[in-house]
Protein backbone atom coordinates (compact mmCIF):
# COMPACT_ATOMS: atom_id res chain seq x y z
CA UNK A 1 0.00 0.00 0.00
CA UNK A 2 1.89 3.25 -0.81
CA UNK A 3 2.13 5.62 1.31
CA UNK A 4 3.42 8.70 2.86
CA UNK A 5 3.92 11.30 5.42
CA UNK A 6 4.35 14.39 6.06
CA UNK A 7 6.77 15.85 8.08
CA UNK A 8 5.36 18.73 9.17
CA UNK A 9 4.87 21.80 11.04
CA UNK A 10 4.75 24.15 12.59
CA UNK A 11 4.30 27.73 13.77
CA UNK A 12 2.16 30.32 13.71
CA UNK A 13 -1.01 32.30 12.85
CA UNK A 14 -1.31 31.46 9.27
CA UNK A 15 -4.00 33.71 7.60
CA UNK A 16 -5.53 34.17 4.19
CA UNK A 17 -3.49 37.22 3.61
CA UNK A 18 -0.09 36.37 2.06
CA UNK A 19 2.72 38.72 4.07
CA UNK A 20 4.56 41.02 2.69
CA UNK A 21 7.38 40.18 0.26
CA UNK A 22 10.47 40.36 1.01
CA UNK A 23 13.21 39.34 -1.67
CA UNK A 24 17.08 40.50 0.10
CA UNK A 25 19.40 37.26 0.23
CA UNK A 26 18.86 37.71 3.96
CA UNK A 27 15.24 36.50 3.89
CA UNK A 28 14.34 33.51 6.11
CA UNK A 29 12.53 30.18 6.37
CA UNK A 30 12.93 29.66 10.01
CA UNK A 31 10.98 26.10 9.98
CA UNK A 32 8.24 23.43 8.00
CA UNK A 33 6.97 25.25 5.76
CA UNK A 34 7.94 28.32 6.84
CA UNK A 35 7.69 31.57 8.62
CA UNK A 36 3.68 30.87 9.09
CA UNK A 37 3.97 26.86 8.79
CA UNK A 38 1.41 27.61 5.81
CA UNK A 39 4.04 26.81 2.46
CA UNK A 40 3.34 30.45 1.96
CA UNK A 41 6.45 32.24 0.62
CA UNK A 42 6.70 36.49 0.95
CA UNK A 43 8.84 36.51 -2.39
CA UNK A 44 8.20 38.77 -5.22
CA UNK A 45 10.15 39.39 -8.64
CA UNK A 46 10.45 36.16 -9.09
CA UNK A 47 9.91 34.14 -13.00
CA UNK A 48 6.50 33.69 -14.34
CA UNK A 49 7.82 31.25 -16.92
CA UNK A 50 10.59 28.90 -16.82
CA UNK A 51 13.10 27.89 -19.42
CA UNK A 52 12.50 24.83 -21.48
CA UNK A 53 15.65 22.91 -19.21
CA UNK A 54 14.04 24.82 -16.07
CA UNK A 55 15.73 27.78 -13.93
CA UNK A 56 19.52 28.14 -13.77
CA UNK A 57 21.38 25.81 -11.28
CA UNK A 58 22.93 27.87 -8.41
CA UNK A 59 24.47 24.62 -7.04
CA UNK A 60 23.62 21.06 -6.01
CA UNK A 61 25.47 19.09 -3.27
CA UNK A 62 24.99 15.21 -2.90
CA UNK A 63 26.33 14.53 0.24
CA UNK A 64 22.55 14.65 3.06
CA UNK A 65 22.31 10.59 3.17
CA UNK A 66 18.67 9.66 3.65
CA UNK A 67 16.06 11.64 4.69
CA UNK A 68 13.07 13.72 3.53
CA UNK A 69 12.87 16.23 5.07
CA UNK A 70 12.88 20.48 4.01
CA UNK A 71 15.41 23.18 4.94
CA UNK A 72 15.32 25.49 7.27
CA UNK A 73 17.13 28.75 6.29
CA UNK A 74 18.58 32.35 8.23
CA UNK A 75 21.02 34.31 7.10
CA UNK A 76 24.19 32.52 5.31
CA UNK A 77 23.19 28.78 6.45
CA UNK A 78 20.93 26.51 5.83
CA UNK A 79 19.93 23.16 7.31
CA UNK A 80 18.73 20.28 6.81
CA UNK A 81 18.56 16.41 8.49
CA UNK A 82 19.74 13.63 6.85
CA UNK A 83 22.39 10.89 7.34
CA UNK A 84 25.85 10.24 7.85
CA UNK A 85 27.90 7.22 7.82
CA UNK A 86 26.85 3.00 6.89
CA UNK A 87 25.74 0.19 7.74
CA UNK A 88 24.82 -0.48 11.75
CA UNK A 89 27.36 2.42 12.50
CA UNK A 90 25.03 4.70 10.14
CA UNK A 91 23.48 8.15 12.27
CA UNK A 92 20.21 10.27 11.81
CA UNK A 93 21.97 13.86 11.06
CA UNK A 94 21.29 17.32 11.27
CA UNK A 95 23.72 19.36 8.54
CA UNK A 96 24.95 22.79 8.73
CA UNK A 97 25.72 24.40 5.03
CA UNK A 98 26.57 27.58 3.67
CA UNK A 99 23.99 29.54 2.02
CA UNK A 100 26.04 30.48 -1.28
CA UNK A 101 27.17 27.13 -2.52
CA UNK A 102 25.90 24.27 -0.37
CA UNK A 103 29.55 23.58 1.67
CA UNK A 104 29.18 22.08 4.82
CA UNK A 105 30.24 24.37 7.66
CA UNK A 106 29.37 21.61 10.29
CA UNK A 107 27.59 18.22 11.33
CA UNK A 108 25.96 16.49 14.53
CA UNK A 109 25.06 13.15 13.96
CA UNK A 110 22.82 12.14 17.68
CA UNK A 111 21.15 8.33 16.92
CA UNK A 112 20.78 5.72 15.37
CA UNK A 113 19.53 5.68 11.55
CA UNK A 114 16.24 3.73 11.18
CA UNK A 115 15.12 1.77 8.15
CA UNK A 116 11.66 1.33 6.98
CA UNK A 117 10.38 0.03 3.34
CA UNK A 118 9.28 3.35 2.18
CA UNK A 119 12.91 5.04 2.88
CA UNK A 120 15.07 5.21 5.92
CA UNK A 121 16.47 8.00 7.96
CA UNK A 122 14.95 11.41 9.25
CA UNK A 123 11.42 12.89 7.81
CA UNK A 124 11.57 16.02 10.04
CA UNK A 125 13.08 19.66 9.32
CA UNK A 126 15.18 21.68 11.96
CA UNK A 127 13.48 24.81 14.26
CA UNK A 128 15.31 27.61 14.46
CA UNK A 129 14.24 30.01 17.18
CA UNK A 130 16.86 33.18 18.39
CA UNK A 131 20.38 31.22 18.43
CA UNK A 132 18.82 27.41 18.81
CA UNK A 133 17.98 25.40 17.06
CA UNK A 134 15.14 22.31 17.35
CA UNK A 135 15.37 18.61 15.65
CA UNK A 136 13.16 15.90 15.88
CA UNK A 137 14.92 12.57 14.32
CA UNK A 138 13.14 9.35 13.37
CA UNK A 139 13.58 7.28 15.86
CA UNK A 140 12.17 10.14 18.79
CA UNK A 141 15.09 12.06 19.43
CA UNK A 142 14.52 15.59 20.14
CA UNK A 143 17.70 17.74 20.71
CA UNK A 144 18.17 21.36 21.29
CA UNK A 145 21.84 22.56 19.50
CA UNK A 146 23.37 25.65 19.22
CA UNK A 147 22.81 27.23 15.80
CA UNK A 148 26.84 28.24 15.56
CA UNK A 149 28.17 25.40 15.61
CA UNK A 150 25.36 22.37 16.81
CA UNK A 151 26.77 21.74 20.08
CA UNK A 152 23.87 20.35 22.58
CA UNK A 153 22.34 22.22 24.86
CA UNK A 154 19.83 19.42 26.03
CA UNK A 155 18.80 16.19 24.60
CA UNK A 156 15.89 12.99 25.33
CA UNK A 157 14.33 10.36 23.66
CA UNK A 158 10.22 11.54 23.61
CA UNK A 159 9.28 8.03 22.63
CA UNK A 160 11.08 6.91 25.52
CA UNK A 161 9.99 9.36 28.53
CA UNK A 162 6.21 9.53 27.21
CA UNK A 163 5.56 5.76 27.19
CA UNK A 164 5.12 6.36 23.23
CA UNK A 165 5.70 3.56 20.24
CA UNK A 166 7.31 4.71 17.04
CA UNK A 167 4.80 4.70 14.03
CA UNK A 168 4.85 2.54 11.17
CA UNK A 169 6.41 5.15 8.99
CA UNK A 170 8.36 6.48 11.48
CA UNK A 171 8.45 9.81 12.98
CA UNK A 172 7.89 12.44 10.76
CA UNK A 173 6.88 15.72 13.22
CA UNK A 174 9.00 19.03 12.96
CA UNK A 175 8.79 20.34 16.59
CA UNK A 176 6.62 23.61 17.27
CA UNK A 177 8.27 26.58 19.47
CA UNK A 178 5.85 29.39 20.86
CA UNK A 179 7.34 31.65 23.40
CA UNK A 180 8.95 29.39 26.07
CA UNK A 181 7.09 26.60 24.68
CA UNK A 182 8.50 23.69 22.32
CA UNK A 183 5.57 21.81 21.18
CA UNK A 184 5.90 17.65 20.03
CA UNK A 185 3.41 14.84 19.74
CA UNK A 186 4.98 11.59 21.59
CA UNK A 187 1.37 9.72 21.02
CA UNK A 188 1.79 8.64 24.34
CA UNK A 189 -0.59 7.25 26.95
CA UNK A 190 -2.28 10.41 28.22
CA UNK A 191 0.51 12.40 26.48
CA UNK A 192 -0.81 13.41 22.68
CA UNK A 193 1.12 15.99 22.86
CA UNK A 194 3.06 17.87 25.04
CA UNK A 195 4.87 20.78 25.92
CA UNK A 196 8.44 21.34 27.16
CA UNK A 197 10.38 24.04 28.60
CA UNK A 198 12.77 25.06 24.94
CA UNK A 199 15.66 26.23 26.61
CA UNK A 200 15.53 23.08 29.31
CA UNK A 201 13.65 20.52 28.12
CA UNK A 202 11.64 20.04 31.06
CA UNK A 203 7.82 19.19 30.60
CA UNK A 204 5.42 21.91 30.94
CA UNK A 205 2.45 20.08 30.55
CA UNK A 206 0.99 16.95 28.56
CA UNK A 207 -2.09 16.62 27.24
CA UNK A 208 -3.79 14.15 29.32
CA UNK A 209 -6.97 13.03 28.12
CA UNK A 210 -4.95 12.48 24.50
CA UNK A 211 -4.00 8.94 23.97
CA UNK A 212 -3.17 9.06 20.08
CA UNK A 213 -0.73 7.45 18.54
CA UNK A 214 1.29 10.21 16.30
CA UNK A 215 0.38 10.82 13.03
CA UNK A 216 3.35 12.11 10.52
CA UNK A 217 1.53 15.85 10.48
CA UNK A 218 2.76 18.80 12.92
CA UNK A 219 1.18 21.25 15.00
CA UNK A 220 0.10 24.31 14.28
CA UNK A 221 -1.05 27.61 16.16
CA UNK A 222 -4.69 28.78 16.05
CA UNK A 223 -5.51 31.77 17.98
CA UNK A 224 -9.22 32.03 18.11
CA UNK A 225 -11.54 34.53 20.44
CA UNK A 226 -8.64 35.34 22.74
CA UNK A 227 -8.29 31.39 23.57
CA UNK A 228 -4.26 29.94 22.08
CA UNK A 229 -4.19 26.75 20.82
CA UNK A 230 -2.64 24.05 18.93
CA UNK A 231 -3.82 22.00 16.22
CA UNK A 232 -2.53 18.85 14.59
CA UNK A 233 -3.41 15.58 13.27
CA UNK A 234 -2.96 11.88 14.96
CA UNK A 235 -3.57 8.88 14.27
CA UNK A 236 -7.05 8.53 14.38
CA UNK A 237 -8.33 12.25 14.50
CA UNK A 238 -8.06 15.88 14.04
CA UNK A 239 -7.55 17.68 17.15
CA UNK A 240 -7.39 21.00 19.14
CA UNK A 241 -5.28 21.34 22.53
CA UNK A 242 -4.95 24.52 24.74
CA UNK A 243 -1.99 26.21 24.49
CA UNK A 244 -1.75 27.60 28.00
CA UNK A 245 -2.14 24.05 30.10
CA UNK A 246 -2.79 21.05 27.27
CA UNK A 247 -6.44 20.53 27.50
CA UNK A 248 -8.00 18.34 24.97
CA UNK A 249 -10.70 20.98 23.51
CA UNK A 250 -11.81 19.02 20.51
CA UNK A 251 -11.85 16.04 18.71
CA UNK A 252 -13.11 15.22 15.17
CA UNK A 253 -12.20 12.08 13.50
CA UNK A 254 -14.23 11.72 10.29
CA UNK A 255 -11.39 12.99 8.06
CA UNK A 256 -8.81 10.48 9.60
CA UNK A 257 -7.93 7.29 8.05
CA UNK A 258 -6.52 4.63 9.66
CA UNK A 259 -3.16 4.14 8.08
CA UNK A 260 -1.29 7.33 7.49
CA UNK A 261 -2.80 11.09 8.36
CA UNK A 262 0.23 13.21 7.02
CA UNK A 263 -1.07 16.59 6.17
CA UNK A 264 0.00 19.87 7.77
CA UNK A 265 -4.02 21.54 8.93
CA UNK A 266 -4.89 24.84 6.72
CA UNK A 267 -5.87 27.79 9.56
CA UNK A 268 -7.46 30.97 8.68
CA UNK A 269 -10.21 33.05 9.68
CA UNK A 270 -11.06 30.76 12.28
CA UNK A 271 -11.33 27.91 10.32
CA UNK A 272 -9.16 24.62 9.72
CA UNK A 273 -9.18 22.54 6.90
CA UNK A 274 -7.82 18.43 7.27
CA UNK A 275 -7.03 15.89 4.84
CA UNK A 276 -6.12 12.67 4.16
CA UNK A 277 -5.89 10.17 1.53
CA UNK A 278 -6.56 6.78 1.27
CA UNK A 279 -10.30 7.26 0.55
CA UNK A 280 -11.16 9.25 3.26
CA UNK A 281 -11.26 13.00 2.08
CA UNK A 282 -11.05 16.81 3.16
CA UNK A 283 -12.93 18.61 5.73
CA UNK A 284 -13.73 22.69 6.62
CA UNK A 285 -14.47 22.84 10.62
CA UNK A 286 -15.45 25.93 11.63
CA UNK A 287 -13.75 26.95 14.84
CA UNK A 288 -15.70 29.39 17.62
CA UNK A 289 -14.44 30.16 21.28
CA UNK A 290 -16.64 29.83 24.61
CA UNK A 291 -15.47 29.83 28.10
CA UNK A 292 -11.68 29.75 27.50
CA UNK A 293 -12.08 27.07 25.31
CA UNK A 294 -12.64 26.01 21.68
CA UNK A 295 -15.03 24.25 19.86
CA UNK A 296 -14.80 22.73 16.35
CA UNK A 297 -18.33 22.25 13.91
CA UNK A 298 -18.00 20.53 10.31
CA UNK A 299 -18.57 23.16 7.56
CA UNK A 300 -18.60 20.61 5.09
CA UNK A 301 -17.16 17.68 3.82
CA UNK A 302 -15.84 17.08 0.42
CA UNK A 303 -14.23 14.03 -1.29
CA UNK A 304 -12.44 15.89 -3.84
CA UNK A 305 -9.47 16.77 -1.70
CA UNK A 306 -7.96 13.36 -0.69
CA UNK A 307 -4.09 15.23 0.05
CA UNK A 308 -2.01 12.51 1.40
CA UNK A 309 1.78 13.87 2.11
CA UNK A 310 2.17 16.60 0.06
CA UNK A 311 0.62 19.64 1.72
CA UNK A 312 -1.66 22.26 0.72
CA UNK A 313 -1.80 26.14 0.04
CA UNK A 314 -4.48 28.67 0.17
CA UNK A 315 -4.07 31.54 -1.57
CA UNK A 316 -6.69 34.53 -1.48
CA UNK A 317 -9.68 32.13 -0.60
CA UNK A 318 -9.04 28.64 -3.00
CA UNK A 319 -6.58 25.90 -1.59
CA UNK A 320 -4.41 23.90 -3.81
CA UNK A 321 -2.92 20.40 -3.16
CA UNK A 322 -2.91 17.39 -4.85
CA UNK A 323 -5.51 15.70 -4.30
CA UNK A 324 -4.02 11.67 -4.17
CA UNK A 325 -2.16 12.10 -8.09
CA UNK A 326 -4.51 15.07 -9.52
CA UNK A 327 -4.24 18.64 -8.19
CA UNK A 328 -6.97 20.29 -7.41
CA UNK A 329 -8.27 23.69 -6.85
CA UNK A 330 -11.38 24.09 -4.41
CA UNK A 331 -12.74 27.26 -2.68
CA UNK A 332 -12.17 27.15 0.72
CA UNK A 333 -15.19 28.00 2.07
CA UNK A 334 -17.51 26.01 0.03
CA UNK A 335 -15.77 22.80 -0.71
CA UNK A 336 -16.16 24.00 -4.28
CA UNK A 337 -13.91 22.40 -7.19
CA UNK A 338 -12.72 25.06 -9.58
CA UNK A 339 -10.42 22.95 -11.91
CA UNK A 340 -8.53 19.38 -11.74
CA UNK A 341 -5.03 18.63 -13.39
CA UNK A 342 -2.96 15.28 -13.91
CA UNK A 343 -0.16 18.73 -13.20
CA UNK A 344 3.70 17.00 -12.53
CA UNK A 345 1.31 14.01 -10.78
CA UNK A 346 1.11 13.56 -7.11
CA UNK A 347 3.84 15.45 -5.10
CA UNK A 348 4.37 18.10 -2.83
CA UNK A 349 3.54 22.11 -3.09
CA UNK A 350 4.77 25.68 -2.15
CA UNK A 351 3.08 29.10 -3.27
CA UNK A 352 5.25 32.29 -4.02
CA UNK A 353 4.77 35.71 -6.22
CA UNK A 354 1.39 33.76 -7.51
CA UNK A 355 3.06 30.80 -8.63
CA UNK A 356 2.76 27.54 -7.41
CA UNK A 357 5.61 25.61 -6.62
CA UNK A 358 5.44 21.71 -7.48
CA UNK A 359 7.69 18.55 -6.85
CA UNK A 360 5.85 15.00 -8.02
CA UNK A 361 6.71 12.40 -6.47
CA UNK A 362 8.41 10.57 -9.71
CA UNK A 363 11.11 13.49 -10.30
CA UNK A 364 9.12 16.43 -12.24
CA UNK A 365 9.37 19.36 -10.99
CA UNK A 366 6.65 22.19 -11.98
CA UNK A 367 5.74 25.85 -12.15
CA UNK A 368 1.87 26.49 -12.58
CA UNK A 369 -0.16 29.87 -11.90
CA UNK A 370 -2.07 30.09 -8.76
CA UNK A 371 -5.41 30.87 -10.72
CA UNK A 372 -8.74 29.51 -9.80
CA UNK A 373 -10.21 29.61 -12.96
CA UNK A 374 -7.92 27.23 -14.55
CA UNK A 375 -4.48 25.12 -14.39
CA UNK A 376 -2.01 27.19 -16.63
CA UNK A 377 1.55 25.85 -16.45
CA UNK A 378 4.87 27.67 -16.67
CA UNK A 379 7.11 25.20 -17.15
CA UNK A 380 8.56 21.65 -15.94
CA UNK A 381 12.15 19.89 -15.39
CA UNK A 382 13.38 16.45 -14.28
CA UNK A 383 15.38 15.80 -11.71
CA UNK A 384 17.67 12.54 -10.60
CA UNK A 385 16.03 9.67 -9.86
CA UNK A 386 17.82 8.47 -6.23
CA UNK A 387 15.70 5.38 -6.19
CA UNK A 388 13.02 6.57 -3.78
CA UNK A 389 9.98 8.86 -4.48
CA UNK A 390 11.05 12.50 -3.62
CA UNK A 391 8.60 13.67 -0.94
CA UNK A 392 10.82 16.69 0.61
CA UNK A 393 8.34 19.69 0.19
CA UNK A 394 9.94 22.78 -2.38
CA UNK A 395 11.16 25.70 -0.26
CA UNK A 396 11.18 28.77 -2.17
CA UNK A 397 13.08 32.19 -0.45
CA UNK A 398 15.60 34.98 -1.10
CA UNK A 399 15.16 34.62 -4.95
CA UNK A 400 16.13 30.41 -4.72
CA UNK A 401 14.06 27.67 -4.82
CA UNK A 402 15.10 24.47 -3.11
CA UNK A 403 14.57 21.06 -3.79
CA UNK A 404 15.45 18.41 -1.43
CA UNK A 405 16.01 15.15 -2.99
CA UNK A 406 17.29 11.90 -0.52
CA UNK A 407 21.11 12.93 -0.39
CA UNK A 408 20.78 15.97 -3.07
CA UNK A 409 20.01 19.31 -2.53
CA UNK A 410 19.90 21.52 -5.53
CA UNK A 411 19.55 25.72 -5.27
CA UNK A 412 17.96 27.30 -8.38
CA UNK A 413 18.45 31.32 -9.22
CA UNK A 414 14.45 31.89 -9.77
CA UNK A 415 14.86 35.38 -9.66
CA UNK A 416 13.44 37.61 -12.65
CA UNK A 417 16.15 39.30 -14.16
């Protein structure tokens, strides 16, 4: 049965309104999926149509291992997990590289790489936060470094302290920090999720009356009617915690399936949108606040959005994903389809300067207009086959777009000239 995850997460309020742009070399993508956690990039003056061969090559480097998971980026450096060494002695990795041509400036390599049938080592991507930085490896080990030179400030195993089994797939959660908060979901025994102290590690609180076994999505923040919370997907359902003490404020399982729920949630305008594949579908719950807490309604329903690893945008009121291989454009508030495409096939997607971004699964990468009257492309290129589908989600920032691909990454000038 094919699958896949997604490594998700994390931070804060996304909203319908994309942020401002900002296109210096110095611009940021602190986390999954960025500054928001939403695949929404602030870039601007970038190409509206690719060359036949695709954009210019900055430069490639082939030397991250395993892994699938996305870059995190600030100011000349950029990292990225992945693995180092063979064989039994083999390590889950977090790399350190410089910005302007992919060199590695350092490497921490903290437990064991795990193999699984759908591709071994890490699925998550780095936190940075202020001079730290956050990484979450396959096999539960969560370790705060120091982003100069990855030397450990702290360090556990959060399968291990919160009584929690590894999922089939393995791991696949980029950790969450908000304010003194770092935010991961052990699917323990009364610990769903929990938070830790960032700069100790010590446990804040855990969410008690959660039980879940972890999905491969990460959390998100929704702040709705005054009341903080945090938002991801398990196992078995979609689910809303409060931020301030962990309590379990809703539940809604009709949009899980029971094998893998990978997608990052879509928040905006107090409203979250969930999907999975595997025949299940997509779902709108509207989101209201009452006596501190939250509660979640259905909107609607829809089996025309059946996203199963590779994330989903929304841009100016219609969210794009791929909807198992076809992408698909629906308006968020209605469920309503506004065009299908067979696109680069299934695969993974980023939005910036009203382009979307696109990496299918079987090497194509794709350019396509974020227009909800119909599916105009702007271009397509190959890229190596590594012998595993490429599932790393396209980060696009300070003019480059970055594809992640097992042990290659490859930085492309997308910058309009």
């Amino acid at each position: 049965m094919k699958f896949l995850f997604s490594f998700v997460l994390f931070c804060a309020f996304a909203s319908l309104t994309i942020p401002v742009g900002n296109t210096a070399p110095e611009a940021e993508w602190p986390q999954w999926r960025g500054p928001l956690r939403n695949g929404l990039s602030s870039e601007t003056g970038l190409l509206k149509q690719w060359p036949e061969k695709g954009p210019a090559v900055n430069w490639s480097i082939a030397s991250l291992g395993e892994g699938y998971g996305s870059v995190a980026i600030r100011g000349d450096r950029i990292y990225v997990q992945g693995t180092s060494g063979a064989g039994s002695e083999a390590k889950s990795t977090v790399f350190c590289l410089n910005r302007a041509d992919g060199k590695t400036i350092w490497s921490v390599a903290f437990g064991p790489r795990v193999e699984q049938d759908k591709g071994n080592g890490p699925r998550g991507t780095p936190t940075l936060d202020g001079d730290r930085m956050y990484v979450l490896t396959e096999n539960g080990d969560l370790a705060c470094l120091r982003e100069k030179d990855g030397s450990r400030v702290w360090g556990k195993n959060i399968l291990k302290e919160f009584g929690a089994s590894n999922p089939r797939w393995l791991i696949s959660e980029s950790p969450l920090v908000d304010g003194n908060r770092l935010i991961v979901s052990p699917g323990g025994s009364g610990a769903g999720i929990v938070a830790l102290d960032k700069m100790t590690g010590a446990e804040i609180w855990r969410t008690k009356e959660l039980s879940d076994q972890a999905g491969y999505a990460s959390c998100i923040i929704a702040e709705v009617g005054g009341v903080r919370s945090y938002i991801n997907f398990t196992s078995t359902a979609a689910v809303g915690v409060r931020a301030s003490d962990g309590k379990l404020m809703w539940r809604y399982a009709n949009v899980a399936n029971r094998v893998a729920n990978c997608t990052t949630p879509i928040f905006a305008d107090n409203k979250v949108f969930f999907s999975s594949a595997y025949g299940t579908g997509g779902a709108l719950l509207n989101l209201t606040a009452q006596n501190g807490e939250v509660k979640a309604e259905e909107a609607y329903f829809t089996k025309e959005m059946m996203n199963h690893h590779g994330g989903m945008v929304l841009v100016n009121g219609y969210l794009y994903g791929f909807s198992n291989a076809i992408l698909t454009c629906i308006e968020f508030n209605t469920g309503k389809v506004m065009w299908k495409d067979r696109s680069v096939g299934k695969g993974s997607i980023g939005y910036a300067d009203g382009m979307l971004y696109l990496l299918g699964e079987k090497q194509m990468v794709g350019l396509a207009e974020a227009n909800p009257n119909a599916y105009v492309e702007k271009g397509r290129f190959p890229i190596n086959d590594r012998g595993w589908d490429s599932w790393a989600h396209p980060v696009i920032v300070g003019g480059k777009l970055y594809i992640r691909n097992q042990n290659e990454l490859t930085c492309y000038d997308v910058k309009a000239k």
